[in-house]
Protein backbone atom coordinates (compact mmCIF):
# COMPACT_ATOMS: atom_id res chain seq x y z
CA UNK A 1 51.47 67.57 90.54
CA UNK A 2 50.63 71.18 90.63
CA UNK A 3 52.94 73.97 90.11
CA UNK A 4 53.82 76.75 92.38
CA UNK A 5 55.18 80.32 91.18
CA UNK A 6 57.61 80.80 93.86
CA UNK A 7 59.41 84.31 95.23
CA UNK A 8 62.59 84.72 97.12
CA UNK A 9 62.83 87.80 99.58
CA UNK A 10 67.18 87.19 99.61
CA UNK A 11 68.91 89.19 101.77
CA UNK A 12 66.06 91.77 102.47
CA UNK A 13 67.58 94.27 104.32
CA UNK A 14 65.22 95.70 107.52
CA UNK A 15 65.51 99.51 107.81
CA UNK A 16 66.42 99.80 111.72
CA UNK A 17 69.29 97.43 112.79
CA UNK A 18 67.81 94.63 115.08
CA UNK A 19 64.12 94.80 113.57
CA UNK A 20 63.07 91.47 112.52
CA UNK A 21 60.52 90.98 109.79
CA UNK A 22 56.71 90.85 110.69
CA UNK A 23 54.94 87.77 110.98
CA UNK A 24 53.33 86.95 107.75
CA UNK A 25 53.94 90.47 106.21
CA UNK A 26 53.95 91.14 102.65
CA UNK A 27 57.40 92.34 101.64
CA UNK A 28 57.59 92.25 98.17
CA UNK A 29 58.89 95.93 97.24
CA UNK A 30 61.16 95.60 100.42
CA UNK A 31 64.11 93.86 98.90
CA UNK A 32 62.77 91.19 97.24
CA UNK A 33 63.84 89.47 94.53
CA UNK A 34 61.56 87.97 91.72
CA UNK A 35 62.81 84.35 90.60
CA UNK A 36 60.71 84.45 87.77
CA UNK A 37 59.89 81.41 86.68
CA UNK A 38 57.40 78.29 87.49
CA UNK A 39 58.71 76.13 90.03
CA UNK A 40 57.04 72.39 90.97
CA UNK A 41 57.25 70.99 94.60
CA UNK A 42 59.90 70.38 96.00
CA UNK A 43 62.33 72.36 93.29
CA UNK A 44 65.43 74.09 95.32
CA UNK A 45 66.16 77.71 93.98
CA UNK A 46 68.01 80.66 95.41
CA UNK A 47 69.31 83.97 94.42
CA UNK A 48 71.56 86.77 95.36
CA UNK A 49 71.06 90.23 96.59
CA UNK A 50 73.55 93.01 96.31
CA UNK A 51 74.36 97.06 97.36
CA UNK A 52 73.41 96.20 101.45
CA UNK A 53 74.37 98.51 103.82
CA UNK A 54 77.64 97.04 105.84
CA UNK A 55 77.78 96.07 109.50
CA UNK A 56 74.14 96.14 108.98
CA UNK A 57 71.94 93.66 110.68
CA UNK A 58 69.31 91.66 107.19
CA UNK A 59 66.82 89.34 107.86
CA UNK A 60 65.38 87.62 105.13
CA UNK A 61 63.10 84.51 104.69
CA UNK A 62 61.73 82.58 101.47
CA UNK A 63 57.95 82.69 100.21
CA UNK A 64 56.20 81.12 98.00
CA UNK A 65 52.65 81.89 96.14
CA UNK A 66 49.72 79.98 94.91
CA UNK A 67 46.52 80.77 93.74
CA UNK A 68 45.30 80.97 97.46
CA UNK A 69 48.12 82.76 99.24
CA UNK A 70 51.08 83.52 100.17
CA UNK A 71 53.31 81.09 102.51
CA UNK A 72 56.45 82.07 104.08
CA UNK A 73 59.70 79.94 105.96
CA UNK A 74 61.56 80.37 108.63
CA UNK A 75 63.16 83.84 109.40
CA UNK A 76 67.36 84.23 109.36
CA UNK A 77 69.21 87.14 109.57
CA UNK A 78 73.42 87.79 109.23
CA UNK A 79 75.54 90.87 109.71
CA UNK A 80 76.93 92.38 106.13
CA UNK A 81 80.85 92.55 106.86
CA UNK A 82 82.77 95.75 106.45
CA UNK A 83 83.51 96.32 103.25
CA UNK A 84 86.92 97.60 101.80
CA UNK A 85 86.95 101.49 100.77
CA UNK A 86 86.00 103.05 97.53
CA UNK A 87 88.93 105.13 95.92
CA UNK A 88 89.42 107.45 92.94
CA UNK A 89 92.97 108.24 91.48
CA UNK A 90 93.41 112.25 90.91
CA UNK A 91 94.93 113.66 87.54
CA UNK A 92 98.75 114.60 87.47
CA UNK A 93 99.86 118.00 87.51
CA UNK A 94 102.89 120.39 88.78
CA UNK A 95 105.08 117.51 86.81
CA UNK A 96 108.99 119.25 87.57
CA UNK A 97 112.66 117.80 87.68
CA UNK A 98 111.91 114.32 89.20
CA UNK A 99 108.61 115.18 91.19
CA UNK A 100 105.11 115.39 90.43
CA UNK A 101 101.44 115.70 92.12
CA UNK A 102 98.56 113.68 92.44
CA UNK A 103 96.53 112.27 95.22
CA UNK A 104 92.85 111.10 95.27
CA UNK A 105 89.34 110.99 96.95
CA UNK A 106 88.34 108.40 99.61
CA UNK A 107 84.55 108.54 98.62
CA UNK A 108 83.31 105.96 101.07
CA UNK A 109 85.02 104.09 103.74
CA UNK A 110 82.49 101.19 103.64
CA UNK A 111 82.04 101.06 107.51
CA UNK A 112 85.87 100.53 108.45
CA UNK A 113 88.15 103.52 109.64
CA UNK A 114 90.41 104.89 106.58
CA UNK A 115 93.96 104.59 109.04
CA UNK A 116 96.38 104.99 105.80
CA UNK A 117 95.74 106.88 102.17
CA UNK A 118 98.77 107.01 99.45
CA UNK A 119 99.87 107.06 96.21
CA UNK A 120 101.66 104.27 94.47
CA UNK A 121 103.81 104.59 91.50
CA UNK A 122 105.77 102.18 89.25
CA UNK A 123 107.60 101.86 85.73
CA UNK A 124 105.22 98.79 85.16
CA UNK A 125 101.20 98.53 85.34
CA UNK A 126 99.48 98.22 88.18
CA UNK A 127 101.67 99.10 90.85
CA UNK A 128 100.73 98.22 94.54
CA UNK A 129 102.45 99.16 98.16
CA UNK A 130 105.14 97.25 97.73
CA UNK A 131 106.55 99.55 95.02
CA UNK A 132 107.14 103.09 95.10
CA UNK A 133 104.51 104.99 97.64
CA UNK A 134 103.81 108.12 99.79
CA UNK A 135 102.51 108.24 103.28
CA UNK A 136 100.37 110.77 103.33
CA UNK A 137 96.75 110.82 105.74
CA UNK A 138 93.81 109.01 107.05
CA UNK A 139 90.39 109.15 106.91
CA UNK A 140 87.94 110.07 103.87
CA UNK A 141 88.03 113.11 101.70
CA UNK A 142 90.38 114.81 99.50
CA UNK A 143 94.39 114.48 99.77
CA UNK A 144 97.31 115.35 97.81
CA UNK A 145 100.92 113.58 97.58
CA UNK A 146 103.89 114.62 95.91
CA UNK A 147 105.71 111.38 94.05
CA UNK A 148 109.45 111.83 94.02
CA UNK A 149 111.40 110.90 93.00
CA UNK A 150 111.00 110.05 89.40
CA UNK A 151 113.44 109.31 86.84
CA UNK A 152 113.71 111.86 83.64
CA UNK A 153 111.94 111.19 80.95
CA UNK A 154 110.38 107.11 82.23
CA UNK A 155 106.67 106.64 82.28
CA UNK A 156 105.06 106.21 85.61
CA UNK A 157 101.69 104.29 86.19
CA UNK A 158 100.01 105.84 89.12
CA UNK A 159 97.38 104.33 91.36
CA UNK A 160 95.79 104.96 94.95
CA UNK A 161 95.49 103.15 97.65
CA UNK A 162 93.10 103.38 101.41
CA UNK A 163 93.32 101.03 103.92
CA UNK A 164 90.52 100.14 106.15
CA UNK A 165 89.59 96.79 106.06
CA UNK A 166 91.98 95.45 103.72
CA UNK A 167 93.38 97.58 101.09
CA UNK A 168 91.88 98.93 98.27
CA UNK A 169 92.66 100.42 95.05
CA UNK A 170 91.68 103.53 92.87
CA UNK A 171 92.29 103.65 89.06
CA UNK A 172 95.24 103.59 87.85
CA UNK A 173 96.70 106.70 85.47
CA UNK A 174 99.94 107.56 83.99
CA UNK A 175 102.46 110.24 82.64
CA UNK A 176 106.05 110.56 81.65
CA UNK A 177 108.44 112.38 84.03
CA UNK A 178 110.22 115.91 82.97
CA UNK A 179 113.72 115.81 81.90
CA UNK A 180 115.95 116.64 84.75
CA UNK A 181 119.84 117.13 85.41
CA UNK A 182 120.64 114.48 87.86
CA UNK A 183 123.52 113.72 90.16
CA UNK A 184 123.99 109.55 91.81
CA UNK A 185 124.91 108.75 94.98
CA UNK A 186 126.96 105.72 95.50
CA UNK A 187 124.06 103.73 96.80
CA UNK A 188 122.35 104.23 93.10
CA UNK A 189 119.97 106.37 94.82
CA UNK A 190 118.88 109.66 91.86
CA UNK A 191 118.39 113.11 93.03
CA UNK A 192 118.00 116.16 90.28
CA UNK A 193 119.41 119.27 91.10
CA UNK A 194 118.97 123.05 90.54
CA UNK A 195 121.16 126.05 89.80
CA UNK A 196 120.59 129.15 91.76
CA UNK A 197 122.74 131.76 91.95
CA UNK A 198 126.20 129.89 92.03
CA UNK A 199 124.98 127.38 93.54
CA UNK A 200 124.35 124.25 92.58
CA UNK A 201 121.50 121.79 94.83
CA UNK A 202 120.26 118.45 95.25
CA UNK A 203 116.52 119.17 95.26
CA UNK A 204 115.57 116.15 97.00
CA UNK A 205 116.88 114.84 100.83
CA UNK A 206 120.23 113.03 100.98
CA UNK A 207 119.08 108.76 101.19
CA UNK A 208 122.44 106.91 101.18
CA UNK A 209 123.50 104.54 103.97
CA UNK A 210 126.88 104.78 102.85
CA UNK A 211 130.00 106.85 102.35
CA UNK A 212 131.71 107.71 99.33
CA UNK A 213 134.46 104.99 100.04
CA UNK A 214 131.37 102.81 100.83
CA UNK A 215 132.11 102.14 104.58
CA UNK A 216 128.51 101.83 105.97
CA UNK A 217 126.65 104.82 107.84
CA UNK A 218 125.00 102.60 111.11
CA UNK A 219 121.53 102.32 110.62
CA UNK A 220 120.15 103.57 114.03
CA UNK A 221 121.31 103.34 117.35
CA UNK A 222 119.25 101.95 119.90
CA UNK A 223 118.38 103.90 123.24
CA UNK A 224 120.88 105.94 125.34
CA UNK A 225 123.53 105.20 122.45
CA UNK A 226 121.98 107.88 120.43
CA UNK A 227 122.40 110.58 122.88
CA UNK A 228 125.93 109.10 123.96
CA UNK A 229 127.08 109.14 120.02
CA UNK A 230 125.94 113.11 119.78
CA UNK A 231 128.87 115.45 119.72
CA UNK A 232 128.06 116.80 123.01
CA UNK A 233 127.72 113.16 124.50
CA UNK A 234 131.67 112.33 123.27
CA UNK A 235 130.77 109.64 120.77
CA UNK A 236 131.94 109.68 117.01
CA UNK A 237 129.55 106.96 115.25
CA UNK A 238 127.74 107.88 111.99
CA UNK A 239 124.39 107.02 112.23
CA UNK A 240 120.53 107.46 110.48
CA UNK A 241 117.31 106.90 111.35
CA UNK A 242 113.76 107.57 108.98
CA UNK A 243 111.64 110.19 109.09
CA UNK A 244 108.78 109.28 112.18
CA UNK A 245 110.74 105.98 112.85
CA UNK A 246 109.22 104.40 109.47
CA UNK A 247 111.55 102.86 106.53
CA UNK A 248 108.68 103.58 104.38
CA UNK A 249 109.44 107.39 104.45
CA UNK A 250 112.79 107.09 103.05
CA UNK A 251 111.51 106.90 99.31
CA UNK A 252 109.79 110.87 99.66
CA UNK A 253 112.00 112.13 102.44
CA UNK A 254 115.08 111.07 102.40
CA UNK A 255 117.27 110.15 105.99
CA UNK A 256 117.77 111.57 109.36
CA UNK A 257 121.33 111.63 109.97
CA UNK A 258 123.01 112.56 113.17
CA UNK A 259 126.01 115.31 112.94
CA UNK A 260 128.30 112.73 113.06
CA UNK A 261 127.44 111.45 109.93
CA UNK A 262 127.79 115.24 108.65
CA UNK A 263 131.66 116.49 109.77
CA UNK A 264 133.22 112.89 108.57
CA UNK A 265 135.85 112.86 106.18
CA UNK A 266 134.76 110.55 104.27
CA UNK A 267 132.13 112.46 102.66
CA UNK A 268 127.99 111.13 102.93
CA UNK A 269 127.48 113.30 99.62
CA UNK A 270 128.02 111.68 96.29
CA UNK A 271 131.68 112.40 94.56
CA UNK A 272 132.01 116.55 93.45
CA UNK A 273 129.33 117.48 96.00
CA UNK A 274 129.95 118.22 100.00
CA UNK A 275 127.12 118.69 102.83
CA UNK A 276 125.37 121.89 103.12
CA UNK A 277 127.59 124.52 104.94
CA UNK A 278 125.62 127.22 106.97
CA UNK A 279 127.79 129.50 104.60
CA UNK A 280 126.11 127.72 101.98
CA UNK A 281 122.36 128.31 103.42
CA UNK A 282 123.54 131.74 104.06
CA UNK A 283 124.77 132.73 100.36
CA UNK A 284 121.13 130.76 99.43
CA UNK A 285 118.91 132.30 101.19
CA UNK A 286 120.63 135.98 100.21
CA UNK A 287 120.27 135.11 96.58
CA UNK A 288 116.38 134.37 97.00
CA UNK A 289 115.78 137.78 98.42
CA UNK A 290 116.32 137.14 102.23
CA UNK A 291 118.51 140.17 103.51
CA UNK A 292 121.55 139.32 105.16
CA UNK A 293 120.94 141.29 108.22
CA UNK A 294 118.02 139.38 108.83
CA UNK A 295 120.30 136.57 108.50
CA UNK A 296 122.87 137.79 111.07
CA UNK A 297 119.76 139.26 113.26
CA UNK A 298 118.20 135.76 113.57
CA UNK A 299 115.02 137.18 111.84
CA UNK A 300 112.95 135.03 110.12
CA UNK A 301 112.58 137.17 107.00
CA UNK A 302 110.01 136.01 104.26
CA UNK A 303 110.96 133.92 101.42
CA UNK A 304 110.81 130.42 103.23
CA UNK A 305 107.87 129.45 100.86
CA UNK A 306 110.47 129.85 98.03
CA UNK A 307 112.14 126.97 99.68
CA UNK A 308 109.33 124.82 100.36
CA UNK A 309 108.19 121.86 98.40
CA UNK A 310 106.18 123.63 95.16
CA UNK A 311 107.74 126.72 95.86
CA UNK A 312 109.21 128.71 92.93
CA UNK A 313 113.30 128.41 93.47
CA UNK A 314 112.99 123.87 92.58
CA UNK A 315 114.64 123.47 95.85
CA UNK A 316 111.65 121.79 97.11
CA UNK A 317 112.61 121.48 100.85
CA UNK A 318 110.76 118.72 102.49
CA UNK A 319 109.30 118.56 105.97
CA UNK A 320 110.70 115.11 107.42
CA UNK A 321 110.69 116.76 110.65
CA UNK A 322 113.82 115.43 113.22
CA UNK A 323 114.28 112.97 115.50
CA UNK A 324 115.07 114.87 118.93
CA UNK A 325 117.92 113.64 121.21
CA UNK A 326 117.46 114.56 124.75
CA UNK A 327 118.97 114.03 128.03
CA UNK A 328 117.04 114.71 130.88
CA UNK A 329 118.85 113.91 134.45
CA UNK A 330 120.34 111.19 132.27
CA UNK A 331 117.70 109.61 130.26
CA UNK A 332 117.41 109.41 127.09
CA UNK A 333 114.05 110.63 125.77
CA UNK A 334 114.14 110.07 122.33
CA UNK A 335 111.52 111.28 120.35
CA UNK A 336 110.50 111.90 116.34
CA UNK A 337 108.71 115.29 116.09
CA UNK A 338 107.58 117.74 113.31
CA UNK A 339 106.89 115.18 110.79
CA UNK A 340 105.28 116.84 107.33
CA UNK A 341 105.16 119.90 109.52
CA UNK A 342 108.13 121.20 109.21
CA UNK A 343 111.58 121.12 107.63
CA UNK A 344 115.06 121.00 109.66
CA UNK A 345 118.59 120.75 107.85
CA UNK A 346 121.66 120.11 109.57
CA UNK A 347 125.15 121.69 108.90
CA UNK A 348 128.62 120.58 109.82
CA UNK A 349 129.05 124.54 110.63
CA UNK A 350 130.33 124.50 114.41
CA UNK A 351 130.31 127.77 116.47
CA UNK A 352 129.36 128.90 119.49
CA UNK A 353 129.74 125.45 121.13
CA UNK A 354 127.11 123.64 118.77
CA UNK A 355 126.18 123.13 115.26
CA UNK A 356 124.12 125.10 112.86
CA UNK A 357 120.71 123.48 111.88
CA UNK A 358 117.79 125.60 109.87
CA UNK A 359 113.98 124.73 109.95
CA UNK A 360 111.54 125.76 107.54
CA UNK A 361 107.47 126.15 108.34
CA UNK A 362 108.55 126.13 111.85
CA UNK A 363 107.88 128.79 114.55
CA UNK A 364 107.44 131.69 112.08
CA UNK A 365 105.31 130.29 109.39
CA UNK A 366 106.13 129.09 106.00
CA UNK A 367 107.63 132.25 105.06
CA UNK A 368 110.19 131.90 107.96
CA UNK A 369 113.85 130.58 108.32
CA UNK A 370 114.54 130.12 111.42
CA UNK A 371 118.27 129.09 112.48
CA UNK A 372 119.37 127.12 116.01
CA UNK A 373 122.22 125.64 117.22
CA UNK A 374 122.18 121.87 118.08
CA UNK A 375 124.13 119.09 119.28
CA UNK A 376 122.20 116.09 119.35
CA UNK A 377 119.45 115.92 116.66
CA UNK A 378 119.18 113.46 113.77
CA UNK A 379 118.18 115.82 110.91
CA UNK A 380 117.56 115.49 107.02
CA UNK A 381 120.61 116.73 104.84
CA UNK A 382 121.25 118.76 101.46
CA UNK A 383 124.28 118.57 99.13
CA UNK A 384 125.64 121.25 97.50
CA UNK A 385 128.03 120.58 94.13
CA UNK A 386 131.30 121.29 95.28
């Protein structure tokens, strides 16, 4: 019997989508892939081929070689399937009371559209999206997310995450939080606080779903019933919603909670603390260098960066944006707007007919404060230590 030295071209990829291989052409240097040994008649053999493009068209055939030519089989071809994205994990930095940064770089999205990008966190390794996570972008590129909030002093492994056509994962990092004065709501939910001025402030969004006495705060209210349960409607029942509609927000921004939920008696804010008065913003924003007749003007002024998430007072205000109550000829046309655009805080401060409610980033900038009246938004809340 004599022997045949035998070559594979596996998975040889053809330059222009659709092009099938040439009759009898040579493709050696064209993805081929060298078997390298002596084969005898009749002897089966394959062998794989890696690093194709995706959603790519690849013919390929087999060939074999003797000492008179070169014979080839029959021609087949498959589509490479998307592939899932390739992720890196950025370094932590701006590490403060219970927050930190991080983020990461969606290098390639493998042929499938990037439609989420986050950060996942967790006391133990290799923490996935069912633990702690941010909701931050799409697409490729560069991002940045803020993880909050963290517990003093525990070490956090820290991972990304893109999802295109599944989910993939960057590499995984860690650090140890800051130490941080803390206050507990009665839903075990941790925020730290700051001291400015007098004043003493949660630094992260009010989460519970409970009052102090731990009667339950209604999670949502379904169509018309939000409007009817505003102040200006003539209901009375507490009631929260998430940031853009999505329980997955609650984690970074806290809860939307409708004013009901804010003048109640029986206190949303844990024991020793009491929601943010507009007396309380006021006396604030003086003692970061807004002037009060700006205040009492309705101007903007300039210190709203101050306030911001990053920004040098701690306060780190977060834009969860609101979920806005109308009532047009009688409908109800609920909608979630301003999400990580801007920031809007309730009060239970009542005057002129409505209730006091501040946003931050909004129509001035993110040096502006600008202060409305309201009576039927679902905004996020602050505490302030009694």
């Amino acid at each position: 019997m004599k022997k045949v030295i035998l070559f594979l071209t596996a998975l040889s990829v053809v330059a222009t989508v659709g092009s099938a291989l040439a009759v009898n052409a040579n493709f050696f240097g064209q993805g081929s892939v060298y078997c390298n040994a002596n084969y005898a008649i009749g002897t089966n053999f394959r062998n794989n081929q890696s690093n194709l493009m995706t959603t790519n068209t690849n013919y390929f055939r087999s060939y074999a070689i003797n000492n008179a030519a070169a014979a080839y089989g029959n021609e087949m071809s498959f589509i490479t399937s998307k592939g899932l994205a390739t992720i890196t994990t950025a370094a932590i930095r701006n590490i403060a009371p219970l927050s930190a940064k991080s983020g990461g770089n969606v290098i390639n999205d493998r042929g499938a559209t990037i439609i989420a990008r986050c950060i996942c966190w967790s006391t133990s390794a290799y923490p996935t999206t069912s633990n702690f996570k941010t909701s931050d972008s799409t697409g490729v590129g560069v991002f940045t997310s803020t993880l909050t909030p963290l517990a003093s002093q525990s070490t956090y492994n820290v991972i990304t995450y893109a999802n295109n056509y599944g989910t993939a994962y960057g590499n995984e990092i860690s650090f140890t939080a800051s130490t941080a004065n803390t206050v507990t709501d009665i839903d075990g939910n941790v925020y730290p606080y700051v001291v400015i001025g007098n004043q003493t402030w949660m630094a992260s969004n009010l989460r519970t779903s409970h009052f102090n006495n731990g009667d339950p705060i209604t999670n949502g209210l379904s169509g018309f019933d939000w409007w009817k349960n505003s102040p200006i409607g003539g209901g009375t029942i507490p009631a929260y919603t998430f940031p853009n509609g999505d329980s997955s927000t609650n984690t970074a921004y806290g809860k939307l909670y409708n004013t009901n939920a804010l003048i109640d008696s029986r206190n949303a804010c844990p024991t020793g603390w009491h929601v943010s008065t507009f007396n309380d913003w006021d006396t604030l924003l003086v003692n970061l260098g807004m002037s009060q007749s700006d205040i009492d003007n309705g101007n903007p002024g300039n210190i709203g960066a101050k306030l911001l998430e990053g920004g040098s007072s701690g306060l780190n205000l977060q834009k969860a944006g609101e979920l806005d109550i109308q009532n047009i000829y009688g409908i109800n046309s609920r909608r979630y707007n301003n999400f990580q655009l801007w920031g809007l805080y309730l009060t239970p401060t009542f005057r002129f007919g409505s209730y006091y409610y501040l946003i931050f980033n909004g129509p001035f900038g993110p040096d502006g404060t600008y202060i409305a009246l309201t009576n039927n938004n679902a905004g996020a809340v602050r505490c302030v230590k009694d």
